[in-house]
C-alpha atoms as a PDB file:
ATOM      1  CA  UNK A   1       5.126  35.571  15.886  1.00  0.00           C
ATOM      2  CA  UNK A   2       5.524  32.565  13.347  1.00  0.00           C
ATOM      3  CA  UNK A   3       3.509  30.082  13.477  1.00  0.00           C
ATOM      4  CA  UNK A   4       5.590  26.874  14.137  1.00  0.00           C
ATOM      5  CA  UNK A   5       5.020  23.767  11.786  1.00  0.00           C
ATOM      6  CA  UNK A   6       6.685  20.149  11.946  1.00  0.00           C
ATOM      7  CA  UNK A   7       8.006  18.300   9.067  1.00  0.00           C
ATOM      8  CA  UNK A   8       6.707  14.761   8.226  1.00  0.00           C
ATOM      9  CA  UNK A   9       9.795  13.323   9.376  1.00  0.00           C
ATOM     10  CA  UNK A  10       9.732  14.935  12.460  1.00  0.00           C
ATOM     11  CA  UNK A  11       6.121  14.406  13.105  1.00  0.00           C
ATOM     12  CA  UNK A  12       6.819  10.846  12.572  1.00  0.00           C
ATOM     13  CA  UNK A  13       9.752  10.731  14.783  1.00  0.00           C
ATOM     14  CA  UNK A  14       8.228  11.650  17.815  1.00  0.00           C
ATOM     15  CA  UNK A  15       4.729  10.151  17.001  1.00  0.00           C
ATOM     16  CA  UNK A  16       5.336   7.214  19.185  1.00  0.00           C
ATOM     17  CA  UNK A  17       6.039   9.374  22.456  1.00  0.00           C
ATOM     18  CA  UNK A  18       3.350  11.443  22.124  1.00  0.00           C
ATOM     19  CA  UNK A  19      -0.286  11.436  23.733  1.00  0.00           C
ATOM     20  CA  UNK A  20      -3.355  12.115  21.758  1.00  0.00           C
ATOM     21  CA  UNK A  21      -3.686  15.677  22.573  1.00  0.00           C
ATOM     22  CA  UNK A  22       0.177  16.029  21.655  1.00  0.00           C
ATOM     23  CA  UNK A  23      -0.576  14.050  18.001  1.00  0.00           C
ATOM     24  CA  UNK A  24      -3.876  16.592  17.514  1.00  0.00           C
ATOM     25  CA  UNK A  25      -1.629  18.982  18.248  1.00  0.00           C
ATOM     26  CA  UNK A  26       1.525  18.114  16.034  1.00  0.00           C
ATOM     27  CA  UNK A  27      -1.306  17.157  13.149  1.00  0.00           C
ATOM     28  CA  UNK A  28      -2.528  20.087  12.727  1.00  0.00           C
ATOM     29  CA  UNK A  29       0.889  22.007  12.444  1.00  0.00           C
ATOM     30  CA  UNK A  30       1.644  19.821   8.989  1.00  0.00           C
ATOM     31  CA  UNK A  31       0.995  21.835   5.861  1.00  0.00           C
ATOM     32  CA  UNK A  32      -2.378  20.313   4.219  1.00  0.00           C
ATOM     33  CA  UNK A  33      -0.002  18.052   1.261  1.00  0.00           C
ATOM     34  CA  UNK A  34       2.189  16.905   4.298  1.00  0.00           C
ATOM     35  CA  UNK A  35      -0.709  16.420   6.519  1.00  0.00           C
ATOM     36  CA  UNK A  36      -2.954  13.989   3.815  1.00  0.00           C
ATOM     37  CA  UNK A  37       0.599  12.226   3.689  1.00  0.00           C
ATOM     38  CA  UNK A  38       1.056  11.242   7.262  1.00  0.00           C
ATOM     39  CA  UNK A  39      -2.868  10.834   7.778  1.00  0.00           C
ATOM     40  CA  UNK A  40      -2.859   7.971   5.024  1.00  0.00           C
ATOM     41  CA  UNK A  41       0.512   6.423   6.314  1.00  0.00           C
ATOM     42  CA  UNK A  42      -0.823   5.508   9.766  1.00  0.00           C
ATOM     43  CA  UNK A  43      -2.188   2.282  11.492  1.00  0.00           C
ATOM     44  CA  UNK A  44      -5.430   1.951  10.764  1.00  0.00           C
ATOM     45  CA  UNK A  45      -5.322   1.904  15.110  1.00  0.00           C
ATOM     46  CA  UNK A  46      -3.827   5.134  14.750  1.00  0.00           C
ATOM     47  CA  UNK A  47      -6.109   6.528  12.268  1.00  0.00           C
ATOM     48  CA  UNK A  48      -9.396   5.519  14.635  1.00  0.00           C
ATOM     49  CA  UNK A  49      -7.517   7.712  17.643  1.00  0.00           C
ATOM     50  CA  UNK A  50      -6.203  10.853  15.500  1.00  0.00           C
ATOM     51  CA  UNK A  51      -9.979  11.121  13.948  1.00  0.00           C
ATOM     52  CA  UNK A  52     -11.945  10.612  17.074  1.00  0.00           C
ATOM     53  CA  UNK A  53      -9.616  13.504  19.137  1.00  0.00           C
ATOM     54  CA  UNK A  54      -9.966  16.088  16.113  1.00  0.00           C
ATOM     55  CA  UNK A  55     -12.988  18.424  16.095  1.00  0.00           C
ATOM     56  CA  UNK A  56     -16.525  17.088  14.883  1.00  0.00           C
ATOM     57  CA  UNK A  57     -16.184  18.773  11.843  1.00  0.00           C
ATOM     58  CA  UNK A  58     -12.678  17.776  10.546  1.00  0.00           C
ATOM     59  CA  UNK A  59     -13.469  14.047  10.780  1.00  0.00           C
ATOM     60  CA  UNK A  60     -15.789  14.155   7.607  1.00  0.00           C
ATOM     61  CA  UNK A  61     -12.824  15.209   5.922  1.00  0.00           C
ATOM     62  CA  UNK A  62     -10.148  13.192   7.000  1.00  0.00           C
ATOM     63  CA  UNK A  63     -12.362   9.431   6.434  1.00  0.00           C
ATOM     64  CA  UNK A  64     -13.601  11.033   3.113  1.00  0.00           C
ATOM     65  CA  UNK A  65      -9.751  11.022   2.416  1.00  0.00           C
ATOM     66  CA  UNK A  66      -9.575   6.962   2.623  1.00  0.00           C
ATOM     67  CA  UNK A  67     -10.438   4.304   0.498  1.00  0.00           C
ATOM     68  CA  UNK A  68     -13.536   2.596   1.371  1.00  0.00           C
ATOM     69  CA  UNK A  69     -11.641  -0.417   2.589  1.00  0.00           C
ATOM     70  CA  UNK A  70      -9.234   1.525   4.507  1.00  0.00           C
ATOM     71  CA  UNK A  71     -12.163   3.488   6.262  1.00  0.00           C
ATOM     72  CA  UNK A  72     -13.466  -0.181   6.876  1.00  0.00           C
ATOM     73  CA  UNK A  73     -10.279  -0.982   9.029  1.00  0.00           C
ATOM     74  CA  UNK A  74     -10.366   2.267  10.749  1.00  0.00           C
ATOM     75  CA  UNK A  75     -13.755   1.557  11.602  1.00  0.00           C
ATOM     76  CA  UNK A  76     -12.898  -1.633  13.139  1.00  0.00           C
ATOM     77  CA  UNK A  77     -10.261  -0.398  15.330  1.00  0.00           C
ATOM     78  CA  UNK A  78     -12.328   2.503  16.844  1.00  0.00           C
ATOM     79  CA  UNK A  79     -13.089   1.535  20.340  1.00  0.00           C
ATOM     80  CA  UNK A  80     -16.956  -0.152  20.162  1.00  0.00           C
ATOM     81  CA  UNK A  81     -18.385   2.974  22.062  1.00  0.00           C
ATOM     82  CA  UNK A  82     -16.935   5.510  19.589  1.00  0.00           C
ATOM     83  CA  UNK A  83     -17.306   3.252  16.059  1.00  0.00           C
ATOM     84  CA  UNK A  84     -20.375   5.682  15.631  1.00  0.00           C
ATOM     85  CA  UNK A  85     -18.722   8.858  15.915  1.00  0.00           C
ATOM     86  CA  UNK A  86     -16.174   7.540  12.569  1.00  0.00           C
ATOM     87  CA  UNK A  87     -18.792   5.971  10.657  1.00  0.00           C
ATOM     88  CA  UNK A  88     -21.571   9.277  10.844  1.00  0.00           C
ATOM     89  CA  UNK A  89     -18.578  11.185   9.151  1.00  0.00           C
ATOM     90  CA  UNK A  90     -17.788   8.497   6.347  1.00  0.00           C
ATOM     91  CA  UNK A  91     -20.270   7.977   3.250  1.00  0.00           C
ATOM     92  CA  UNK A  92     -21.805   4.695   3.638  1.00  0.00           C
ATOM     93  CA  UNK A  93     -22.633   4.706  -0.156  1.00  0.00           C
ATOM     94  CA  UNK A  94     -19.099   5.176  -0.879  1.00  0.00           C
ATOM     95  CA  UNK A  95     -18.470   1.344   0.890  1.00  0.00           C
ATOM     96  CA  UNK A  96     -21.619  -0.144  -0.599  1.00  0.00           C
ATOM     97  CA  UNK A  97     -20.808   1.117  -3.951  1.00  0.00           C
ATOM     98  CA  UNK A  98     -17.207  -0.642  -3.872  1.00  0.00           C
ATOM     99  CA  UNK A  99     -18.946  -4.003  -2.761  1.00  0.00           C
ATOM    100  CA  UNK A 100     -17.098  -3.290   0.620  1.00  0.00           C
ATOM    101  CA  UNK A 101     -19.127  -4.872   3.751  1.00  0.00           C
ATOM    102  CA  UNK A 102     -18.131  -3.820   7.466  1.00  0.00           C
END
């Protein structure tokens, strides 16, 4: 059996309706290039919520993939009791080398 896979533009159609375990779900079924593409075209809202539901050790990659500034505001928008699961995964140097303060 095939393994099914969504195009951006259908991935973004339905985004909206979907709950978290739905969006971890469609996520995943992007090729990598397509994937990186929808991760970075987010909210910074919906970036907090995609990283927090994938596995531990995707997150690392996924922060690693933003700008410092951009991992700032996904920072922000994590709810206050998970903030610490984002910012364990993100390289702090990487902020204070840009002159980037949370």
């Amino acid at each position: 059996m095939a393994e099914r896979t969504f195009t951006l533009s259908e991935l973004y159609d339905v985004w909206p309706a979907l709950s978290i375990d739905e969006r971890v779900e469609g996520f995943e079924l992007l090729q990598r290039d397509d994937a990186e593409k929808f991760f970075l075209h987010l909210s910074a809202r919906d970036k907090a919520h995609l990283v927090l539901a994938l596995p531990a050790g995707e997150r690392r990659l996924w922060m690693r993939l933003l700008a410092p500034d951009d991992a700032a505001d996904v920072i922000q928008e994590a709810p206050p009791v998970d903030v610490t699961g984002i910012v364990i995964y993100f390289s702090v140097a990487a902020i204070v080398l840009r002159g980037t303060l949370l």
